[in-house]
C-alpha atoms as a PDB file:
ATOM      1  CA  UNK A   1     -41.522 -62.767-125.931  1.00  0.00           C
ATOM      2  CA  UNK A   2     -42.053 -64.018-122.113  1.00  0.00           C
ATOM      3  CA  UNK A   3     -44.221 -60.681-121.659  1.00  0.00           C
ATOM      4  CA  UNK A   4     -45.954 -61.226-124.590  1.00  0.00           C
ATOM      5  CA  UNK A   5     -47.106 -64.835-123.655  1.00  0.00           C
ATOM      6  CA  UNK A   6     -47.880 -63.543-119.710  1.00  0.00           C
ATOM      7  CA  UNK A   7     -49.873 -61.090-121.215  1.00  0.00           C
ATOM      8  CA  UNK A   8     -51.717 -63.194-123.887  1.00  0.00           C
ATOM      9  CA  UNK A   9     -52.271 -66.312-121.505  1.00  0.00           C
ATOM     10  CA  UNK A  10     -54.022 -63.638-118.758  1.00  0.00           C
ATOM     11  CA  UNK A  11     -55.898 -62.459-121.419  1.00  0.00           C
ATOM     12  CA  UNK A  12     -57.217 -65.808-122.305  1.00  0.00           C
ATOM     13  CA  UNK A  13     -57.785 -66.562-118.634  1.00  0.00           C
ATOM     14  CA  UNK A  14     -60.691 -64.203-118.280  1.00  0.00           C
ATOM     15  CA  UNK A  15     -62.614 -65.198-120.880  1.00  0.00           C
ATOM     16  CA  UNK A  16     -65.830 -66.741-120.261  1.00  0.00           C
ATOM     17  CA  UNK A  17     -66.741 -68.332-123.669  1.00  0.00           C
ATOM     18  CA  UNK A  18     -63.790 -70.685-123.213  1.00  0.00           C
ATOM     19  CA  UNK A  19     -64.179 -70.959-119.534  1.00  0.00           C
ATOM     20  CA  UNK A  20     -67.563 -72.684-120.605  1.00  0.00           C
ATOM     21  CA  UNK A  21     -66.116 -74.766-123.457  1.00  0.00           C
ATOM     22  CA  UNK A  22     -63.141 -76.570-120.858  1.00  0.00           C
ATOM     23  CA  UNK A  23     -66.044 -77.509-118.358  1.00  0.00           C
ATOM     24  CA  UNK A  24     -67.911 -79.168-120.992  1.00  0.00           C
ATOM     25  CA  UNK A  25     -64.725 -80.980-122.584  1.00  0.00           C
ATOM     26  CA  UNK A  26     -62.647 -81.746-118.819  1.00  0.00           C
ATOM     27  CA  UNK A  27     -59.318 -81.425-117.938  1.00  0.00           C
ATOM     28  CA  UNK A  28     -57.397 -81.874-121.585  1.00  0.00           C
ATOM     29  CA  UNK A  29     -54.347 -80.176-123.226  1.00  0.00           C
ATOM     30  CA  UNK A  30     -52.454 -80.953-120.087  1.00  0.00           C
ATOM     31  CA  UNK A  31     -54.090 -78.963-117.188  1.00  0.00           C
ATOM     32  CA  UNK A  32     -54.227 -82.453-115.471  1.00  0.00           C
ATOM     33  CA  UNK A  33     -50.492 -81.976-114.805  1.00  0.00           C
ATOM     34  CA  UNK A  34     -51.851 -78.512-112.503  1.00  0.00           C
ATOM     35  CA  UNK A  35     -55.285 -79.489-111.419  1.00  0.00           C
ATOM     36  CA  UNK A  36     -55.886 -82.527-109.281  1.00  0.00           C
ATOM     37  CA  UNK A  37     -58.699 -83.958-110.573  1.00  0.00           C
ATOM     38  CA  UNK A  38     -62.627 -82.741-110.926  1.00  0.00           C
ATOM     39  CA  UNK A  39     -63.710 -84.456-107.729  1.00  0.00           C
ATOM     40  CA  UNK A  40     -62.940 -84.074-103.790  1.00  0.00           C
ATOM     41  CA  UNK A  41     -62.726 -87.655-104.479  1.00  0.00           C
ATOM     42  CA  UNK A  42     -60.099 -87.623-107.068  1.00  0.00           C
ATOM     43  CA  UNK A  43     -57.611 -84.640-105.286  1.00  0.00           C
ATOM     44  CA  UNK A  44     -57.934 -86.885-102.126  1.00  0.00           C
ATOM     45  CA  UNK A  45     -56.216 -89.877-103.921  1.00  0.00           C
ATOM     46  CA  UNK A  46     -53.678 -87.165-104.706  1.00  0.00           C
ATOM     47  CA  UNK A  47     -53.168 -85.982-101.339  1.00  0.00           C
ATOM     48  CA  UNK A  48     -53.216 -89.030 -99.635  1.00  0.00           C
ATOM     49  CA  UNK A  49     -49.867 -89.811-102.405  1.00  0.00           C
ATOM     50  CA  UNK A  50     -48.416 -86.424-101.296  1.00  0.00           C
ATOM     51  CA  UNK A  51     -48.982 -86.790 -97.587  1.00  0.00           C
ATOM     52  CA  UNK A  52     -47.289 -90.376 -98.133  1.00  0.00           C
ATOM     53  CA  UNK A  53     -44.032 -88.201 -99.357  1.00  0.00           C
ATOM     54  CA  UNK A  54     -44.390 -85.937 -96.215  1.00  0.00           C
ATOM     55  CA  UNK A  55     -46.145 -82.805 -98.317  1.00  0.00           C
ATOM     56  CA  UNK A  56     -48.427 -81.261 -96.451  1.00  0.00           C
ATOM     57  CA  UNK A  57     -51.181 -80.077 -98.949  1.00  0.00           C
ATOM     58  CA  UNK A  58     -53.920 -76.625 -99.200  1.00  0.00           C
ATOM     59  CA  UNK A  59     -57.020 -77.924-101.523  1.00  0.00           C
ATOM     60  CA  UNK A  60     -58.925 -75.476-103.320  1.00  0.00           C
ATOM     61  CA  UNK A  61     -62.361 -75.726-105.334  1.00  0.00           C
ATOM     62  CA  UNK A  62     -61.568 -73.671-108.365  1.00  0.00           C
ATOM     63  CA  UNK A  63     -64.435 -71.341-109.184  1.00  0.00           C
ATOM     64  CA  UNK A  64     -64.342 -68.731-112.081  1.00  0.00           C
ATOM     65  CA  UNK A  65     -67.002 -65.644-112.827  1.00  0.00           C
ATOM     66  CA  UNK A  66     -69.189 -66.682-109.933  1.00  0.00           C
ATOM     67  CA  UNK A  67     -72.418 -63.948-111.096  1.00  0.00           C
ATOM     68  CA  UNK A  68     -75.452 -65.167-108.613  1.00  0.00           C
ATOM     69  CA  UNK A  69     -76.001 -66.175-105.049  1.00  0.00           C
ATOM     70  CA  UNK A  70     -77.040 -69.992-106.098  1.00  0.00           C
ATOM     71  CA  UNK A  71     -73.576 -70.193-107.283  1.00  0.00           C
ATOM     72  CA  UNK A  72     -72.111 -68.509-104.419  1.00  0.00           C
ATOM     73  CA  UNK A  73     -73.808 -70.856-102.323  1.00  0.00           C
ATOM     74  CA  UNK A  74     -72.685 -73.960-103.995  1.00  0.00           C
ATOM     75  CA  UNK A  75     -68.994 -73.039-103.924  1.00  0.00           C
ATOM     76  CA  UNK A  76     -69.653 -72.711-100.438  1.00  0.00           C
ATOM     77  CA  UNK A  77     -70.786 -76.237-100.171  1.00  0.00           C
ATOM     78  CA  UNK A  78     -67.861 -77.770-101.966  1.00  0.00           C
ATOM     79  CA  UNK A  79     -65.487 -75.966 -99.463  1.00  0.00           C
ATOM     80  CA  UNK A  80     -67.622 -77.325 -96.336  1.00  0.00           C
ATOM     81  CA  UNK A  81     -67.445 -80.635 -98.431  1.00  0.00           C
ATOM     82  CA  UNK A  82     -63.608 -80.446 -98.959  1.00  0.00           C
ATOM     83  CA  UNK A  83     -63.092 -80.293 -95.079  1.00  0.00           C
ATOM     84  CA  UNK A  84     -65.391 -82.642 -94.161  1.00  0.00           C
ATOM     85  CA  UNK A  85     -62.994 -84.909 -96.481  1.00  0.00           C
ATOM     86  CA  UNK A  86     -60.067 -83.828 -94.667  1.00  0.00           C
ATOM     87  CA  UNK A  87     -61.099 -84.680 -91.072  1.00  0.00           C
ATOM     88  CA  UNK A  88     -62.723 -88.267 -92.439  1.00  0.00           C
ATOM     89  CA  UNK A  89     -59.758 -89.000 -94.437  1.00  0.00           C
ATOM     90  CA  UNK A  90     -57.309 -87.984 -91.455  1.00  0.00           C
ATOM     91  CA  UNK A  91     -55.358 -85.659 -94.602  1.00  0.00           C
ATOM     92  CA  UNK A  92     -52.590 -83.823 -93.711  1.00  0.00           C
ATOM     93  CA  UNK A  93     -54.311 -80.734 -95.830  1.00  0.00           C
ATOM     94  CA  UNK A  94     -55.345 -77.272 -94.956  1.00  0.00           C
ATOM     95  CA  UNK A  95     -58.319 -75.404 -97.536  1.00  0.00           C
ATOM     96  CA  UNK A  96     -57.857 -72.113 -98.981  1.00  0.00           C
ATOM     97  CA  UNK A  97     -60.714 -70.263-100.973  1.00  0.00           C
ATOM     98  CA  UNK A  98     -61.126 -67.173-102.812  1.00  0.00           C
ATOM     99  CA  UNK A  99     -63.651 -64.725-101.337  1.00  0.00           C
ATOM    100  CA  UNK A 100     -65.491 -63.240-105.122  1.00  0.00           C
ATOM    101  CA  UNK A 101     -66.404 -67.793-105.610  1.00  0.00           C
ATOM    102  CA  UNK A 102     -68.317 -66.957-101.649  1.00  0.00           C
ATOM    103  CA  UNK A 103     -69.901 -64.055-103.232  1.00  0.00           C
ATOM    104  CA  UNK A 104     -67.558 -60.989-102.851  1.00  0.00           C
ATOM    105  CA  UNK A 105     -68.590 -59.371-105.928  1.00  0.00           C
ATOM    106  CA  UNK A 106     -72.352 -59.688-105.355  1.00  0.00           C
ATOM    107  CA  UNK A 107     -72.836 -58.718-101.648  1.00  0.00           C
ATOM    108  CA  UNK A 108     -71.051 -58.485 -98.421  1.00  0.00           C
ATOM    109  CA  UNK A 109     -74.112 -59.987 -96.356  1.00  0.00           C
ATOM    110  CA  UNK A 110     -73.607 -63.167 -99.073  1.00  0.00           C
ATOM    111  CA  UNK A 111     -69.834 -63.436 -98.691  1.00  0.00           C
ATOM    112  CA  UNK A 112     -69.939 -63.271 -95.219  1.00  0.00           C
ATOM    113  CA  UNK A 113     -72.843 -65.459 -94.813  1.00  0.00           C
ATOM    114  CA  UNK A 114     -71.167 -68.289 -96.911  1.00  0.00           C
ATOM    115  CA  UNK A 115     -67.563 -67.559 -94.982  1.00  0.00           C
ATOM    116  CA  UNK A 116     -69.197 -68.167 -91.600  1.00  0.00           C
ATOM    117  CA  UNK A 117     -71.044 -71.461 -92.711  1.00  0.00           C
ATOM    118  CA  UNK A 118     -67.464 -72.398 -93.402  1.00  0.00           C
ATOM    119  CA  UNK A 119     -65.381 -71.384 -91.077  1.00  0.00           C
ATOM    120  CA  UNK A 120     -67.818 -73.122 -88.161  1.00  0.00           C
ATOM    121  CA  UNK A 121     -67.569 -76.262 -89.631  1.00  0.00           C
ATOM    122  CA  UNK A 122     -63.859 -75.843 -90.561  1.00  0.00           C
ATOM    123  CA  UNK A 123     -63.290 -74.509 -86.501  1.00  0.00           C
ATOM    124  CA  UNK A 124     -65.435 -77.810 -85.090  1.00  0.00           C
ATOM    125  CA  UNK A 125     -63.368 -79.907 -87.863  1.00  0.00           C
ATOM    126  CA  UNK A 126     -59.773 -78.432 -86.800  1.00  0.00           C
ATOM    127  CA  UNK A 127     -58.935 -77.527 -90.172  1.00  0.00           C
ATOM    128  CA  UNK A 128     -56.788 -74.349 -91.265  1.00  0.00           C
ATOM    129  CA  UNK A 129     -58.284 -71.475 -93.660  1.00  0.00           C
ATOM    130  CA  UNK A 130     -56.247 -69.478 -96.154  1.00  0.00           C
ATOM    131  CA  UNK A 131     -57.809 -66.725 -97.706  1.00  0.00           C
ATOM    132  CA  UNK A 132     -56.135 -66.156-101.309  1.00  0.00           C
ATOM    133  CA  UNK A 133     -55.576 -62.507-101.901  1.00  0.00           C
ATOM    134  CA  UNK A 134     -57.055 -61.779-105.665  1.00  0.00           C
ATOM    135  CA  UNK A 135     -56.881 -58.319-108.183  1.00  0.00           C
ATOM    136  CA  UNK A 136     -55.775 -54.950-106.494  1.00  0.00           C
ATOM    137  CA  UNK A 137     -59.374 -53.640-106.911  1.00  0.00           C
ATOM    138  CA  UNK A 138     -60.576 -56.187-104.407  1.00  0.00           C
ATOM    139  CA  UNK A 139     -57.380 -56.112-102.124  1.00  0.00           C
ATOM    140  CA  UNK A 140     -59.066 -53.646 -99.411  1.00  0.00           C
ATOM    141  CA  UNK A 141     -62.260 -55.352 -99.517  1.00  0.00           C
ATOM    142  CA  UNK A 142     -60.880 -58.734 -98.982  1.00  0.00           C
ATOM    143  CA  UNK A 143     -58.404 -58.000 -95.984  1.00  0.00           C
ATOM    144  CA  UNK A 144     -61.311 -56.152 -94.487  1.00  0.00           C
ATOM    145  CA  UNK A 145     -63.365 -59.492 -95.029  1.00  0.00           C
ATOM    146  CA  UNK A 146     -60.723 -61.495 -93.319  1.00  0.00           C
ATOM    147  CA  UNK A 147     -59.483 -59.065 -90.167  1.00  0.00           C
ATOM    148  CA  UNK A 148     -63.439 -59.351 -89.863  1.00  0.00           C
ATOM    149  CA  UNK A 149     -63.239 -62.907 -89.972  1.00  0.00           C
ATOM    150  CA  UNK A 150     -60.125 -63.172 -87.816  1.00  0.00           C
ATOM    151  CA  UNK A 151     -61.701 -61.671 -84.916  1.00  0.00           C
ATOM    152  CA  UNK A 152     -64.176 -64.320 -84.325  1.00  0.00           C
ATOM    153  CA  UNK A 153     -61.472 -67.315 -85.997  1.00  0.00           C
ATOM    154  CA  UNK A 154     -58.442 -68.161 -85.023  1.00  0.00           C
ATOM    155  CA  UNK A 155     -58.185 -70.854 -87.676  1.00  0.00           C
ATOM    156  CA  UNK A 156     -57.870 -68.309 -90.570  1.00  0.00           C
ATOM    157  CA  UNK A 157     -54.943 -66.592 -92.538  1.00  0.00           C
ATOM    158  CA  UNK A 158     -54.783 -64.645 -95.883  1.00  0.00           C
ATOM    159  CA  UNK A 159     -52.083 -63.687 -98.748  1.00  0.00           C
ATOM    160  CA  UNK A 160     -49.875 -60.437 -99.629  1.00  0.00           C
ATOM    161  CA  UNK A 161     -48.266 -59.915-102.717  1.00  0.00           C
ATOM    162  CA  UNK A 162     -44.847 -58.570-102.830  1.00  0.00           C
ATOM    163  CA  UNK A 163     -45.352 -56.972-105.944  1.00  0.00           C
ATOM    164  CA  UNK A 164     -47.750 -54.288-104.411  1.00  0.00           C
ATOM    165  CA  UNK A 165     -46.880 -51.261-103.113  1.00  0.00           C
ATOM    166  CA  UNK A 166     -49.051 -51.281-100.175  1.00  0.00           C
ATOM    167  CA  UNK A 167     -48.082 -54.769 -98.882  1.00  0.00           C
ATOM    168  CA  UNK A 168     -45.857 -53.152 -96.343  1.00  0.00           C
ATOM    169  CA  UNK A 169     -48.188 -51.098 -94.619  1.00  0.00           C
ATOM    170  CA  UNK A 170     -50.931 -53.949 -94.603  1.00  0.00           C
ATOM    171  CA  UNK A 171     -48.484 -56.408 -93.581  1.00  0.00           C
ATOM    172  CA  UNK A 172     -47.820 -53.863 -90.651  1.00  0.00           C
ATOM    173  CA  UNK A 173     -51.169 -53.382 -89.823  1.00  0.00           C
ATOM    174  CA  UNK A 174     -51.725 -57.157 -89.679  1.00  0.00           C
ATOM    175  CA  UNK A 175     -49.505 -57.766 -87.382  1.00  0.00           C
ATOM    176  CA  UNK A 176     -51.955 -56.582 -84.888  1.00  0.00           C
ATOM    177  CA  UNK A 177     -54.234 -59.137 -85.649  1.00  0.00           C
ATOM    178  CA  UNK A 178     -51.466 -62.135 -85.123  1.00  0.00           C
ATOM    179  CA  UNK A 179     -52.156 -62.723 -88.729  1.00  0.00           C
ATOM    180  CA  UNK A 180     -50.753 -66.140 -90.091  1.00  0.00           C
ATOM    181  CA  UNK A 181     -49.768 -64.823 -93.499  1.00  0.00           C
ATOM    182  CA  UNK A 182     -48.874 -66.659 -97.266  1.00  0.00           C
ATOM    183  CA  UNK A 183     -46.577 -64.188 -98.875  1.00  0.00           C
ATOM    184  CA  UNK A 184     -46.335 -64.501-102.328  1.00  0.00           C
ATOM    185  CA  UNK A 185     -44.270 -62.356-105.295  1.00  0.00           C
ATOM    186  CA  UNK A 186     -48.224 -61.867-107.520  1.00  0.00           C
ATOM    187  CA  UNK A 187     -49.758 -63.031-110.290  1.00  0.00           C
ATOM    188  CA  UNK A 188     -52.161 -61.117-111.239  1.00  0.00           C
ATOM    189  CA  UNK A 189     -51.773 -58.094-114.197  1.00  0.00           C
ATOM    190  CA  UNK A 190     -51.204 -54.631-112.326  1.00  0.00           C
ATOM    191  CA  UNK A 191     -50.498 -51.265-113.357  1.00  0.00           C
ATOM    192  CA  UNK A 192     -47.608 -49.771-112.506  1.00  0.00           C
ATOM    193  CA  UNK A 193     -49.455 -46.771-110.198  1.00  0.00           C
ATOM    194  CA  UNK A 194     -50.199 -50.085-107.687  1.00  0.00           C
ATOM    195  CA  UNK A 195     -47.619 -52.082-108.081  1.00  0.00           C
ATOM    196  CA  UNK A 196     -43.532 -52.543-108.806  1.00  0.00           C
ATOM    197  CA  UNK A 197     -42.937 -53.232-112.613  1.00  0.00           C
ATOM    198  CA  UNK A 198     -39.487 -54.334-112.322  1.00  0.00           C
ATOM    199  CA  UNK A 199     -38.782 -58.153-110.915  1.00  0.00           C
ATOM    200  CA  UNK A 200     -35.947 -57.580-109.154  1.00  0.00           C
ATOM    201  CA  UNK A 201     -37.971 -54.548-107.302  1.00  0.00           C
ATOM    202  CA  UNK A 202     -40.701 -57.209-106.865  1.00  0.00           C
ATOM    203  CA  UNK A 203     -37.612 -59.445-104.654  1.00  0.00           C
ATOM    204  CA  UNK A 204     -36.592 -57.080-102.921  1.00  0.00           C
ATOM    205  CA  UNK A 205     -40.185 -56.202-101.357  1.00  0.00           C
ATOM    206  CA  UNK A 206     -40.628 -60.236-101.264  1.00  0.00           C
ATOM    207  CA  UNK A 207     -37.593 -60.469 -98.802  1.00  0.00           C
ATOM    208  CA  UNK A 208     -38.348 -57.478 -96.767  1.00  0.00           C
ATOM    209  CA  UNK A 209     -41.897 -58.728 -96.220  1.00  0.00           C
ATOM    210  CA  UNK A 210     -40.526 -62.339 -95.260  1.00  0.00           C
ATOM    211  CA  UNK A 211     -37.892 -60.930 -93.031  1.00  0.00           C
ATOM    212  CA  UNK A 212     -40.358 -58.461 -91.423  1.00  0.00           C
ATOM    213  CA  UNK A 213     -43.084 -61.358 -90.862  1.00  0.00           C
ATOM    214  CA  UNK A 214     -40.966 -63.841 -89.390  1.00  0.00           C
ATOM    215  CA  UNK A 215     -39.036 -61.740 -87.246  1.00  0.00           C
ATOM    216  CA  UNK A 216     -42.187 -60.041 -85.642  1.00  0.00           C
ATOM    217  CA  UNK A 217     -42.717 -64.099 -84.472  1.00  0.00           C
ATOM    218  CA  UNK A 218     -45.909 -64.739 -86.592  1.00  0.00           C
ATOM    219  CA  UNK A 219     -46.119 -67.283 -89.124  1.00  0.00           C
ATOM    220  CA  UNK A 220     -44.801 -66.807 -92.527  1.00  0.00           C
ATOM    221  CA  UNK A 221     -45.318 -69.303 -95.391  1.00  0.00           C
ATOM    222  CA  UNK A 222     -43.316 -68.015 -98.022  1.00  0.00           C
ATOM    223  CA  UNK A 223     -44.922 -69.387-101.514  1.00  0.00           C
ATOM    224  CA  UNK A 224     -42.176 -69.241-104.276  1.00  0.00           C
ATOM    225  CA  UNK A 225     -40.416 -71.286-106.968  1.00  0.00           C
ATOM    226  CA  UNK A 226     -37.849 -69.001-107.469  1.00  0.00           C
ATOM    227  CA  UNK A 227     -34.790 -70.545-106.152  1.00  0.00           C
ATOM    228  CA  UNK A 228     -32.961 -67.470-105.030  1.00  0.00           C
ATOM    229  CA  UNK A 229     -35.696 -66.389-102.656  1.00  0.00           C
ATOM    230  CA  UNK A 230     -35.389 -70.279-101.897  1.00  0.00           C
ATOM    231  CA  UNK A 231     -32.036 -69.893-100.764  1.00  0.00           C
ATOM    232  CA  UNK A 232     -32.420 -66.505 -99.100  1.00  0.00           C
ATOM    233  CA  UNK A 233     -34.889 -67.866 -96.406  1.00  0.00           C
ATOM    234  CA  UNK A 234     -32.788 -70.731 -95.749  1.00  0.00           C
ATOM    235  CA  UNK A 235     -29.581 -68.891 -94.554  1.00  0.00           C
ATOM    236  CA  UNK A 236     -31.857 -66.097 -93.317  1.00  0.00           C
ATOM    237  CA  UNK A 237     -33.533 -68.895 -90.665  1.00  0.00           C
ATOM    238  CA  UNK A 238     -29.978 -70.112 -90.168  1.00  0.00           C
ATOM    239  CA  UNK A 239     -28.979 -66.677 -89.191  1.00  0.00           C
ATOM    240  CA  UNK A 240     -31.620 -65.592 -87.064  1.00  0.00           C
ATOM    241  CA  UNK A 241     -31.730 -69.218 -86.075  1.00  0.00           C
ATOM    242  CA  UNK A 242     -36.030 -68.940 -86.506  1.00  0.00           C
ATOM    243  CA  UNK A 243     -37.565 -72.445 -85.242  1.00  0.00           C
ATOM    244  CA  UNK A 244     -38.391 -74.384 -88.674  1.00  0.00           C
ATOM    245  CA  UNK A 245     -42.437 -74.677 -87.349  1.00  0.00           C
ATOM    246  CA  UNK A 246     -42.610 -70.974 -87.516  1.00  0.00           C
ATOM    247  CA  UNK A 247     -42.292 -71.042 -91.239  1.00  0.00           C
ATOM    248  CA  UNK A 248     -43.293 -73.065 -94.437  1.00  0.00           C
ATOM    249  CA  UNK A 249     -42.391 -73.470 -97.819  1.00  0.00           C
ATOM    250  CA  UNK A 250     -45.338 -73.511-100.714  1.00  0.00           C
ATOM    251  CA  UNK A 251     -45.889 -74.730-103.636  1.00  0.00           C
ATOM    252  CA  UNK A 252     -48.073 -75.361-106.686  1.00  0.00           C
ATOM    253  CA  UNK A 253     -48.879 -79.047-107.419  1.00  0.00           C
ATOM    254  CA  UNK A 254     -46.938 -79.507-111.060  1.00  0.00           C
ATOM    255  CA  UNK A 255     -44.146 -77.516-110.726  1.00  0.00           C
ATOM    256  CA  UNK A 256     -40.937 -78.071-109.084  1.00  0.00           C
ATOM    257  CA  UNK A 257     -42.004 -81.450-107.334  1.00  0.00           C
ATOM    258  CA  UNK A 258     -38.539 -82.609-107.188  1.00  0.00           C
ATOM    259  CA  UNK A 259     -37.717 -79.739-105.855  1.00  0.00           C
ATOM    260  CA  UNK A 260     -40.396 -80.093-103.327  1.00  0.00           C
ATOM    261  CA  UNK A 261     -39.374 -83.149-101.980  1.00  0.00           C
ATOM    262  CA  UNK A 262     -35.979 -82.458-101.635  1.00  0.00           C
ATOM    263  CA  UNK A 263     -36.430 -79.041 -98.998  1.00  0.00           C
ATOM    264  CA  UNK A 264     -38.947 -82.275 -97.233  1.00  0.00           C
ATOM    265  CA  UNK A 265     -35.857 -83.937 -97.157  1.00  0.00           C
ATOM    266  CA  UNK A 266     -33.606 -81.553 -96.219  1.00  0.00           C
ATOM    267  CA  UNK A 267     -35.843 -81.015 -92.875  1.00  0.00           C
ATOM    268  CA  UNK A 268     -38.749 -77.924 -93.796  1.00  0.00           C
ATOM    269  CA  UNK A 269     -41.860 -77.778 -93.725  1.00  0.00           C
ATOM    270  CA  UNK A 270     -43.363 -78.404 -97.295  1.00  0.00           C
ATOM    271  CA  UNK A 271     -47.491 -77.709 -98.289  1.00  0.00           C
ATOM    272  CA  UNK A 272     -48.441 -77.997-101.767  1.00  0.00           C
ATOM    273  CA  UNK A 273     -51.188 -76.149-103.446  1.00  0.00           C
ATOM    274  CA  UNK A 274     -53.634 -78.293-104.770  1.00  0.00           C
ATOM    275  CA  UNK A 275     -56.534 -77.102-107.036  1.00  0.00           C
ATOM    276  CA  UNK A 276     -59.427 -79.629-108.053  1.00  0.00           C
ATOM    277  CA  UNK A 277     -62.539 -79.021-110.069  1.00  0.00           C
ATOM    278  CA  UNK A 278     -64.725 -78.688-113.041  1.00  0.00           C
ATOM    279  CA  UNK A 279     -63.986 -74.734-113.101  1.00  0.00           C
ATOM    280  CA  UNK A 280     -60.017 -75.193-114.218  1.00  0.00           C
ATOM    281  CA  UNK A 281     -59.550 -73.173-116.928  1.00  0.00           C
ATOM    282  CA  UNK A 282     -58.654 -69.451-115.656  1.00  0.00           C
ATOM    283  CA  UNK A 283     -56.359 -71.444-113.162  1.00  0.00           C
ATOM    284  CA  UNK A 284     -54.497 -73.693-116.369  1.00  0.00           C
ATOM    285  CA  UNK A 285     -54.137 -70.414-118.180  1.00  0.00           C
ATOM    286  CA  UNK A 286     -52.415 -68.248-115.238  1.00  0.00           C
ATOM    287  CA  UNK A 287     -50.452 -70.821-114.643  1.00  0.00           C
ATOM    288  CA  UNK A 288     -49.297 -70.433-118.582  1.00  0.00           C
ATOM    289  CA  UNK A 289     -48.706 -67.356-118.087  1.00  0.00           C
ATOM    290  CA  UNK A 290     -46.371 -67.533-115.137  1.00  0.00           C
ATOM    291  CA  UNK A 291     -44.068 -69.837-116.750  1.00  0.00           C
ATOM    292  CA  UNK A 292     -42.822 -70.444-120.664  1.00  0.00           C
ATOM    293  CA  UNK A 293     -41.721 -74.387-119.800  1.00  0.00           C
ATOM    294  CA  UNK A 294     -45.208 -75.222-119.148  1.00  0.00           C
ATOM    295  CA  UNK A 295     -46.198 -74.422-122.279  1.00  0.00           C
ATOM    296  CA  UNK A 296     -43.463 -76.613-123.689  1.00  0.00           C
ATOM    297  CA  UNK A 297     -45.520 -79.048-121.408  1.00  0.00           C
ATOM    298  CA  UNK A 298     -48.556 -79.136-122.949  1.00  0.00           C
ATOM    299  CA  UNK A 299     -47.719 -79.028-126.056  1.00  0.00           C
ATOM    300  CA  UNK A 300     -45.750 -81.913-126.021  1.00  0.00           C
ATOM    301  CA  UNK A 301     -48.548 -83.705-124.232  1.00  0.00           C
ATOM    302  CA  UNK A 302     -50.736 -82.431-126.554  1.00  0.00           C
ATOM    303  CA  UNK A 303     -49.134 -84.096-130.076  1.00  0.00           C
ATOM    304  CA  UNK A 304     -47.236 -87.098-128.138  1.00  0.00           C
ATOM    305  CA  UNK A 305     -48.994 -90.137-128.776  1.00  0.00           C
END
């Protein structure tokens, strides 16, 4: 049944009729408990309550089925926007971005025109840049986007997903860049010719990349709710005795923010991922997908009065 509802809720997270139907009606049915609000204005009141808690916090513009350069441009804009908010609101916040809402899909002069407007202003405003990693079809494109990127940034990481066969070798080969890397088991619907089908393959990957990462002295923040790989980084720090700023726990705003606060308390570093925007529907629905008990969620928001 919990394949069933991954598999219906990513289904339901591409489509574009109701992607256009949730901007028009706002964040309802409970994606409020996921999505920080629809304004830079709105996720800052939420960061500024995280930071408070000692979270540090990545923001990201949501942007879905981005088809033109206007649009391209405009996502841009938010992101420059969303740091500018960060240095004048002295948040404890880093911004990470998808490269196809920049213009990926449409042209690599566009994508790389838009990534430069904001990497200078993120570079003069002292504020970190995470690349998310998206589909396998794009993988290539989008870690040649960023090594790209990386040689004239410091001030600029990216994502590998566990669940991919390849993430080894890339993870390899990025270590020649210094890269500062999110690693992260993958949510997106793969075949098995690209990537592990099993979970517990999936884990054992995860840890190998997190070992491999951390012990190669780059930073590693290792983006997981799973309590097991939770507890397998803490004794494997304790072991190698790694120096807590070399790594980071991460997670997504809504789930496990008990949890959260307690590894804050319990001396690591904790950053939250927090989305904000009109565009929130393909975000609500893979973040159905990933998990049963947020369904529960909403629907009991939905019919409690």
């Amino acid at each position: 049944m919990e394949k069933i509802m991954r598999t219906f809720f990513l289904f339901l997270s591409k489509n574009r009729f109701l992607t256009k139907m949730a901007k028009k009606y706002g964040l309802r049915f409970g994606a409020s408990k996921f999505v920080a609000g629809e304004t830079i204005e709105e996720a800052v009141h939420v960061i500024k309550e995280l930071n408070n808690k000692g979270l540090s916090v990545t923001i990201d513009f949501l942007g879905e089925f981005v088809d033109s350069e206007q649009e391209a441009n405009v996502m841009a804009d938010n992101s420059i926007h969303a740091i500018q908010a960060i240095r004048k609101e002295r948040l404890n916040a880093q911004l990470s971005l998808k490269l196809t809402s920049m213009g990926l899909d449409i042209s690599d002069e566009l994508v790389l025109y838009n990534m430069r407007r904001i990497m200078d202003v993120a570079a003069r405003n002292q504020v970190f840049v995470t690349i998310d990693m998206e589909d396998y079809a794009r993988c290539e494109k989008i870690l040649q986007v960023y090594k790209m990127l990386k040689s004239e940034y410091e001030n600029i990481g990216t994502v590998l997903q566990a669940y991919l066969y390849r993430a080894e070798q890339d993870l390899n080969h990025l270590a020649r860049h210094s890269a500062n890397l999110r690693l992260v088991k993958g949510a997106y619907k793969e075949s098995a010719e690209v990537a592990f089908p099993f979970k517990e393959e999936v884990d054992k990957n995860f840890k190998k990349l997190i070992a491999a990462h951390i012990l190669n002295g780059h930073f590693t923040a290792v983006a997981t709710h799973d309590e097991k790989i939770i507890e397998y980084m803490k004794l494997f720090v304790l072991e190698k005795q790694i120096d807590y700023d070399l790594f980071e726990f991460q997670m997504l705003y809504g789930i496990r923010s008990e949890r959260q606060l307690e590894l804050v308390k319990e001396g690591y570093n904790m950053r939250v991922y927090v989305p904000y925007g009109k565009d929130w529907y393909g975000y609500f629905m893979r973040r159905l997908a990933e998990r049963p008990a947020n369904v529960a969620f909403v629907l009991k928001g939905i019919f409690k009065r």
